[in-house]
Structure formats: C-alpha cells, structure tokens
N, C-alpha and C. Protein backbone atom coordinates (compact mmCIF):
# COMPACT_ATOMS: atom_id res chain seq x y z
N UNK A 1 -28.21 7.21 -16.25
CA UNK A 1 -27.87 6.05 -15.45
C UNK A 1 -26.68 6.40 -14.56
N UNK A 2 -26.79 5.74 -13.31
CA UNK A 2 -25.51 6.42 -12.34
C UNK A 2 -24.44 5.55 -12.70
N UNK A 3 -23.18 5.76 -12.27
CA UNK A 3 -22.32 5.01 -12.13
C UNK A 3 -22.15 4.51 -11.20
N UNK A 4 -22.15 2.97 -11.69
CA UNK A 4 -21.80 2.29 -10.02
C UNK A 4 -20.91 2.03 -9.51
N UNK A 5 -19.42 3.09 -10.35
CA UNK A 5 -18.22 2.47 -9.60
C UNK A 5 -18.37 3.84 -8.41
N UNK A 6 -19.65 4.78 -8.89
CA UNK A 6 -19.14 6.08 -7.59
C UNK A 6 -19.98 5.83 -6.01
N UNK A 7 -20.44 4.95 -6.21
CA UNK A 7 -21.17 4.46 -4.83
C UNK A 7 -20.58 4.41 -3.76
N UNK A 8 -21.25 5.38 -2.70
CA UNK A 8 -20.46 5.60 -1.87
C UNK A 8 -20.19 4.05 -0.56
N UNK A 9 -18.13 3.86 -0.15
CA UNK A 9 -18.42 2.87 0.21
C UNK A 9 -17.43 1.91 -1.08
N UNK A 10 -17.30 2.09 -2.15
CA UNK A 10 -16.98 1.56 -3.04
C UNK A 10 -15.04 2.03 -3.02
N UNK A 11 -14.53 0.78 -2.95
CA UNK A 11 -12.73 0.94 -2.87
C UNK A 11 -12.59 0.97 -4.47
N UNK A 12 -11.34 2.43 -4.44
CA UNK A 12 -10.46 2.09 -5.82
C UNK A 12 -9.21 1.77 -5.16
N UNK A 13 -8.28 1.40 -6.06
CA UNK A 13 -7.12 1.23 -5.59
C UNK A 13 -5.92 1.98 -6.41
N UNK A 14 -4.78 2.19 -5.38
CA UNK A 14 -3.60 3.45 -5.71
C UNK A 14 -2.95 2.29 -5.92
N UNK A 15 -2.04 2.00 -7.03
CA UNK A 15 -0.63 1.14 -7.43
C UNK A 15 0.42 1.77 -7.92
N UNK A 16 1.49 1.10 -7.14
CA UNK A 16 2.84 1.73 -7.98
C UNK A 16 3.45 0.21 -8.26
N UNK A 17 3.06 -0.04 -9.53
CA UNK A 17 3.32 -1.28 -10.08
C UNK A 17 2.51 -1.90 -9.93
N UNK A 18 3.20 -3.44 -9.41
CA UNK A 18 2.15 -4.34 -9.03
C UNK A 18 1.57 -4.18 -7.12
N UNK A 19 1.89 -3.52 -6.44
CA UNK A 19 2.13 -3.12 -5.36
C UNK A 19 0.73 -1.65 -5.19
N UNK A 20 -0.25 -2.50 -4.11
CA UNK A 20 -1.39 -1.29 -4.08
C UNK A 20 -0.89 -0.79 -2.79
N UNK A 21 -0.82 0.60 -3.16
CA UNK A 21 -0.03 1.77 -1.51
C UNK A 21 -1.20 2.37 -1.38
N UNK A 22 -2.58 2.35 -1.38
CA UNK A 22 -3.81 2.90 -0.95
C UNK A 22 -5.01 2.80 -1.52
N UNK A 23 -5.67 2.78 -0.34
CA UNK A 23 -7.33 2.66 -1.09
C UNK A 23 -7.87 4.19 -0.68
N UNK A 24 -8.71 4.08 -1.33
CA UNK A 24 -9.38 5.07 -1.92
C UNK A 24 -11.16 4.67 -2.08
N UNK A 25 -11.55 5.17 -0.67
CA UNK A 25 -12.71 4.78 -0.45
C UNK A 25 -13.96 5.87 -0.24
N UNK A 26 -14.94 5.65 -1.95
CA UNK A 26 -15.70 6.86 -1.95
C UNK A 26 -16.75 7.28 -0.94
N UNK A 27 -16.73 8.35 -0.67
CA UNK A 27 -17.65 8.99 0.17
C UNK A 27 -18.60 10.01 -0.61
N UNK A 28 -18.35 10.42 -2.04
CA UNK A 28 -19.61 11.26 -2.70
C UNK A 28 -18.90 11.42 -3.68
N UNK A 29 -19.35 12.61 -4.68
CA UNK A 29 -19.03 13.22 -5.68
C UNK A 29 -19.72 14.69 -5.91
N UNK A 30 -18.48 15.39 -6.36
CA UNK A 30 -18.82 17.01 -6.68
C UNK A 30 -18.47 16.87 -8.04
N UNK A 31 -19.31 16.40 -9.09
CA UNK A 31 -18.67 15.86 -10.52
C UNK A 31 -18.08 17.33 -11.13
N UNK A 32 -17.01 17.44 -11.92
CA UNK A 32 -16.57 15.83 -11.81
C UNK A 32 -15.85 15.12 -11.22
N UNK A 33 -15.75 15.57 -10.01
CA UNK A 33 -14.96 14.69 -8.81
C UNK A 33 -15.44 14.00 -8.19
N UNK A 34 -14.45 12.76 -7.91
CA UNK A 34 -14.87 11.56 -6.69
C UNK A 34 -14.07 12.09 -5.72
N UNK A 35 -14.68 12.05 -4.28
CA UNK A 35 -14.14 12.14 -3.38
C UNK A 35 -14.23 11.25 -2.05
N UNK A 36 -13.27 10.99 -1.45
CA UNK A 36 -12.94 9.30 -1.09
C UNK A 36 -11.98 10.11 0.28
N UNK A 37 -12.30 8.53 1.38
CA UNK A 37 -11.44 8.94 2.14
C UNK A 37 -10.33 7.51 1.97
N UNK A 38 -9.33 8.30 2.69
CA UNK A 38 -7.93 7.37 1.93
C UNK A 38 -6.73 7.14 2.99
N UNK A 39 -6.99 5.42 2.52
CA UNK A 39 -6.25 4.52 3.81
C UNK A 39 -4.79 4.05 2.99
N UNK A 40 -3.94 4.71 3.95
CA UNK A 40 -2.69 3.97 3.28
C UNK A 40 -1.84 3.22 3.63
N UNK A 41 -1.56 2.27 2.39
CA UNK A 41 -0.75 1.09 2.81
C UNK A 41 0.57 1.01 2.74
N UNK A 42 1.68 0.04 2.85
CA UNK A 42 3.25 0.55 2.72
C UNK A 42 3.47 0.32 1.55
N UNK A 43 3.91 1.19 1.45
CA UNK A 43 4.40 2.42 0.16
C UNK A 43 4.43 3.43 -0.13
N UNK A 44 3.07 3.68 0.61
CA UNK A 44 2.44 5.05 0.09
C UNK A 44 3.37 6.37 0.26
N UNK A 45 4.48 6.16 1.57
CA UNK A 45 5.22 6.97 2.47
C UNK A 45 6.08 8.07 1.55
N UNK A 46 6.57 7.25 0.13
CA UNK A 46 7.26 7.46 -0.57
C UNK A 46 6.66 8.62 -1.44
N UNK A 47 5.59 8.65 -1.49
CA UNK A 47 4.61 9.63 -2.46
C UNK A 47 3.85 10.40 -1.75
N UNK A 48 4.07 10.48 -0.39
CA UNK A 48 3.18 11.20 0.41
C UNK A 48 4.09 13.07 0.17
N UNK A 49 5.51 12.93 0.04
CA UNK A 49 5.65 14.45 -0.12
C UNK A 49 5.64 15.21 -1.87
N UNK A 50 5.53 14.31 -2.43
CA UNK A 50 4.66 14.93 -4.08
C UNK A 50 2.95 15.19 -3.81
N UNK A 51 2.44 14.48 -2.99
CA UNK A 51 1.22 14.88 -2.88
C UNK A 51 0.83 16.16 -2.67
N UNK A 52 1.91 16.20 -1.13
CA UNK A 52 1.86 17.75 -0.22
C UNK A 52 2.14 18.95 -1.30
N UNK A 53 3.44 18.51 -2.01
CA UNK A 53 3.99 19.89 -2.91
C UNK A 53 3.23 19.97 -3.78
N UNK A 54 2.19 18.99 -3.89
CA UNK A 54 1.00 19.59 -5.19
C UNK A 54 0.04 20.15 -4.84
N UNK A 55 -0.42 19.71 -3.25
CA UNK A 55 -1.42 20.49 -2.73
C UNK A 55 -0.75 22.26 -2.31
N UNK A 56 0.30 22.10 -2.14
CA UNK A 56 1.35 23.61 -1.67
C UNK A 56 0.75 24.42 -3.06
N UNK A 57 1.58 23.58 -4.28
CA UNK A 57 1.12 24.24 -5.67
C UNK A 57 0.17 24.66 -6.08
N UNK A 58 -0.87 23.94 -5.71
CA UNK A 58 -2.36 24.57 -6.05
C UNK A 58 -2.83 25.49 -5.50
N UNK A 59 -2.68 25.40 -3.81
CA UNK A 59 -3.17 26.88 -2.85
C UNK A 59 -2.19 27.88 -3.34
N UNK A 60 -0.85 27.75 -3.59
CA UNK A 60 -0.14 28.91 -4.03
C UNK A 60 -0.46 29.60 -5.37
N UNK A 61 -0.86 28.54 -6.30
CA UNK A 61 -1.51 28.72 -7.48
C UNK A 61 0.01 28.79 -8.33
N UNK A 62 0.78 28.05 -8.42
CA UNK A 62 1.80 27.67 -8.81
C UNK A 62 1.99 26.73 -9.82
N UNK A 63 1.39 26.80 -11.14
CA UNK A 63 0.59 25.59 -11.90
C UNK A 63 2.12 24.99 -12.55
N UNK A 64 3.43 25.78 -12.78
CA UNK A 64 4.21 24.44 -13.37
C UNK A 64 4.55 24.00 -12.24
N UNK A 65 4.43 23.97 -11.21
CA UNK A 65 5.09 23.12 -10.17
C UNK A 65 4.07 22.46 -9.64
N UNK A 66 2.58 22.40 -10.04
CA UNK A 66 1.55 21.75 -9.59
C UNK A 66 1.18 20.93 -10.91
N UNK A 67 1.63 21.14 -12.09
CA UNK A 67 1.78 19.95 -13.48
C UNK A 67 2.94 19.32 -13.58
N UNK A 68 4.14 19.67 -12.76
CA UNK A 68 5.43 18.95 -12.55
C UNK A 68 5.31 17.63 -11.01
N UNK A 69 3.92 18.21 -9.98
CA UNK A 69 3.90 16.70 -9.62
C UNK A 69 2.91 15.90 -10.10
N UNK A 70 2.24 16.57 -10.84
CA UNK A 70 0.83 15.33 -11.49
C UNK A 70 1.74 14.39 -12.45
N UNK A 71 2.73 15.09 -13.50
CA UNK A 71 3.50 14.25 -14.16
C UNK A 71 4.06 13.35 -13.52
N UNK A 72 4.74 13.29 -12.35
CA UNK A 72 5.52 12.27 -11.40
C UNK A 72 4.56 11.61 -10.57
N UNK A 73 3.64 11.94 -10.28
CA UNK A 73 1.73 11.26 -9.68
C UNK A 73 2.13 10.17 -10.77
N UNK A 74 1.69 10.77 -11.99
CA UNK A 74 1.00 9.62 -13.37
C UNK A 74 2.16 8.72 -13.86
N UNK A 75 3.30 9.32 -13.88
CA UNK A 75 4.70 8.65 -14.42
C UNK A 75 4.66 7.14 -13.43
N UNK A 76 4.58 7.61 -12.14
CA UNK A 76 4.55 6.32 -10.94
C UNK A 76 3.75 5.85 -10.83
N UNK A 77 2.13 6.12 -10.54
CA UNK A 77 1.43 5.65 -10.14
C UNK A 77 -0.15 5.40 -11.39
N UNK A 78 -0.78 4.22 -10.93
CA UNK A 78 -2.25 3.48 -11.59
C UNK A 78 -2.97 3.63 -10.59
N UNK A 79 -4.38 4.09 -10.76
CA UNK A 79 -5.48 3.99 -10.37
C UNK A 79 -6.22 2.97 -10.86
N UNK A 80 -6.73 1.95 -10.01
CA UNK A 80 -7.52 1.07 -10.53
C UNK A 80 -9.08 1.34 -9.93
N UNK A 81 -10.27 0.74 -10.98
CA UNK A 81 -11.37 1.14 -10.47
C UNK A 81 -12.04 -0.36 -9.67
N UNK A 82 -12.65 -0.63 -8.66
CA UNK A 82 -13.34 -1.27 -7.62
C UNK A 82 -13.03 -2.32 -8.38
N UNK A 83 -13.47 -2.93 -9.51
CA UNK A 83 -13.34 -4.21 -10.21
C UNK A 83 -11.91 -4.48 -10.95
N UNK A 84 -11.00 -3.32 -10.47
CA UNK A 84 -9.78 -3.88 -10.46
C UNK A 84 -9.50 -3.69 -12.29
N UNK A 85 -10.16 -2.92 -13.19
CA UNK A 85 -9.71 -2.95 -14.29
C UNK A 85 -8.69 -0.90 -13.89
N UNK A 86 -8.10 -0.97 -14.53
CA UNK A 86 -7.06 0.37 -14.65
C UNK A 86 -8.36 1.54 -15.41
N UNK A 87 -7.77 2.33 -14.76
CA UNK A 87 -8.43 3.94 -15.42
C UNK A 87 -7.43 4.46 -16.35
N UNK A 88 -7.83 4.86 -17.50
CA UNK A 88 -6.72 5.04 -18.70
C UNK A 88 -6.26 6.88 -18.11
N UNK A 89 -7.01 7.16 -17.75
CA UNK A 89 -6.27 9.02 -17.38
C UNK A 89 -7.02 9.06 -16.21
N UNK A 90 -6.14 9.77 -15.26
CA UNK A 90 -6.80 10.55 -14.48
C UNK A 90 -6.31 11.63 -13.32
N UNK A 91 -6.60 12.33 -12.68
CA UNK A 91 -5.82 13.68 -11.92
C UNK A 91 -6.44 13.15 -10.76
N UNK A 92 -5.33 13.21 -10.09
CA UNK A 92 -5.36 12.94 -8.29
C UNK A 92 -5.02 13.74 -7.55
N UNK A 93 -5.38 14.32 -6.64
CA UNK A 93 -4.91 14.94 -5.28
C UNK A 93 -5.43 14.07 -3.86
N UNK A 94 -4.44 14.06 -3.18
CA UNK A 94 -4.62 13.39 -1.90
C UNK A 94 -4.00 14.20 -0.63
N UNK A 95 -5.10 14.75 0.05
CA UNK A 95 -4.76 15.69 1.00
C UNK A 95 -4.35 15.27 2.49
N UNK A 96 -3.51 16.40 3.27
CA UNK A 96 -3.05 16.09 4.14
C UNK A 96 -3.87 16.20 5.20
N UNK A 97 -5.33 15.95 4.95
CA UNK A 97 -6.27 15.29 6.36
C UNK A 97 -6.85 13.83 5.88
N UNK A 98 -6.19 13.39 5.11
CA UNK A 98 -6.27 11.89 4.48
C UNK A 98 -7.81 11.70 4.22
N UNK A 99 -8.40 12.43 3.18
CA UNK A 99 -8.98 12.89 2.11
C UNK A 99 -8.34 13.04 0.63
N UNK A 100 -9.25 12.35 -0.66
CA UNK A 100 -8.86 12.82 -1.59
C UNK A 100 -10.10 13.18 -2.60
N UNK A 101 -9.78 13.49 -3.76
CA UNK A 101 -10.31 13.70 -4.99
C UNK A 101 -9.90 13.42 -6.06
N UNK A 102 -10.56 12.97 -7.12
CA UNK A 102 -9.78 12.67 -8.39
C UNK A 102 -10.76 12.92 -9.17
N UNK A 103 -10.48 13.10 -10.79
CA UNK A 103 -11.42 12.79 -11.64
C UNK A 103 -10.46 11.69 -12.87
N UNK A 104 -11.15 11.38 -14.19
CA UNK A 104 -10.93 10.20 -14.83
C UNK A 104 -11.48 10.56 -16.02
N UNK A 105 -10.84 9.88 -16.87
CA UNK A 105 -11.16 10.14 -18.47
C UNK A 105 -10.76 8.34 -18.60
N UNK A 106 -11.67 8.21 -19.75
CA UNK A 106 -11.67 6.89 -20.50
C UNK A 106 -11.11 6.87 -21.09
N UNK A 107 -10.18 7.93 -22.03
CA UNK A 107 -8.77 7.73 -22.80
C UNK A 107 -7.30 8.34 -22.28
N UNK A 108 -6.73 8.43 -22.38
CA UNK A 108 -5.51 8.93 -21.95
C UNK A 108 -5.20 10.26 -22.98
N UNK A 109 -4.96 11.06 -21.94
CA UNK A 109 -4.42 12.97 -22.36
C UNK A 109 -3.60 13.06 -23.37
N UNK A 110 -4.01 14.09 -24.19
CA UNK A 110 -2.83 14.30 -25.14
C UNK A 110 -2.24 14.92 -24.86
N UNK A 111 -0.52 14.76 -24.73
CA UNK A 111 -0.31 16.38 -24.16
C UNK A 111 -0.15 17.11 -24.85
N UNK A 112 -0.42 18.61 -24.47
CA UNK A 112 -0.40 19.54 -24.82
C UNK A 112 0.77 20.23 -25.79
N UNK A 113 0.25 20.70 -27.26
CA UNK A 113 1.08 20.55 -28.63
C UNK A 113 1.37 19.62 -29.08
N UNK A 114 0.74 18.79 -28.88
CA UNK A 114 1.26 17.31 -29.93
C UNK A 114 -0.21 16.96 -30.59
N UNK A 115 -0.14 17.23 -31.07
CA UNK A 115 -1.18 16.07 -31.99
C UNK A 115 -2.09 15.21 -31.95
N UNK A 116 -3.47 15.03 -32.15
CA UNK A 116 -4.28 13.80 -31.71
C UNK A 116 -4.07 13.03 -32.69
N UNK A 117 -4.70 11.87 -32.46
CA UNK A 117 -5.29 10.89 -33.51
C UNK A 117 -5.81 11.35 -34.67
C-alpha cells in the first residue's frame, strides 16, 4: 500500500516551535527519501547557514561536523506531516537550490551507546 503522505504535491511543514519557517512540498521519492521543493517562510533565515554547513559537511565528507548540524537541525526544529501530526525522528537536508530531502522513522533514535528499551 503507498503512502499517502508521499504524494506528490502534498505540504509537510518545518517548525521551530509553534512557528512554521517552511514548507516542504513533495515532488517524488528515492526511498528512502522524500524529496520536496521548499518554500520559506520568516524564520527560516536563521537556519538557513546550519543547513549550508551540513550540506559543506557531507560533500566534504566531514561526518562529525555533518552529525554536529543534524543535532542542532533536531535540537530546534519539528517536522510535521501534511495532517499536521509531528514525525517522531527524522534527517533533513535542505539545499542551496531550494530543494530538499528527508527521511523519517516512527520512533525516535537511540543514540548511539546508550541503551534501548
């Protein structure tokens, strides 16, 4: 069965708080990525240079400084899905031709050396 929150056409929304700084509007999927093009609203301005230094991090291949902005991504910011309920985990990149990708987990990450349930 597909998912119908990945329909292309379908808005998620970027929050930092109660405050949505972008939508996030899908255009396909390369699972497990959604990929969306992405309109931003005021706020967003503030998070636009953690984005860049994560996209820097990744082409450089620089992974603690590309898991040092996902932590400050996730620390600040909620992804909500089209019907407005929250995504419990998920990894974002939002690129500088205002394009993004993300993927999503239904529980939230353990981090790494600690312990599950």
């Amino acid at each position: 069965m597909a998912d119908p929150y990945l329909t292309a056409g379908n808005v998620w929304q970027l929050r930092h708080g109660p405050q949505e700084i972008a939508r996030l509007v899908v255009t396909g999927t390369d699972m497990p990525w959604v990929r969306a093009e992405v309109e931003t609203l005021p706020g967003f301005e503030r998070f636009r240079p953690v984005f860049a230094d994560q996209e820097q991090a990744l082409e450089e291949e620089d992974w603690d400084r590309a898991d040092a902005c996902y932590g400050q991504i996730r620390t600040a910011l909620t992804l909500t899905f089209p019907d407005g309920g929250q995504v419990a985990e998920f990894m974002l990149r939002i690129h500088g031709d205002g394009t993004a990708g993300w993927r999503r987990h239904h529980e939230p990450f353990v981090p790494f050396g600690t312990a599950g349930p």
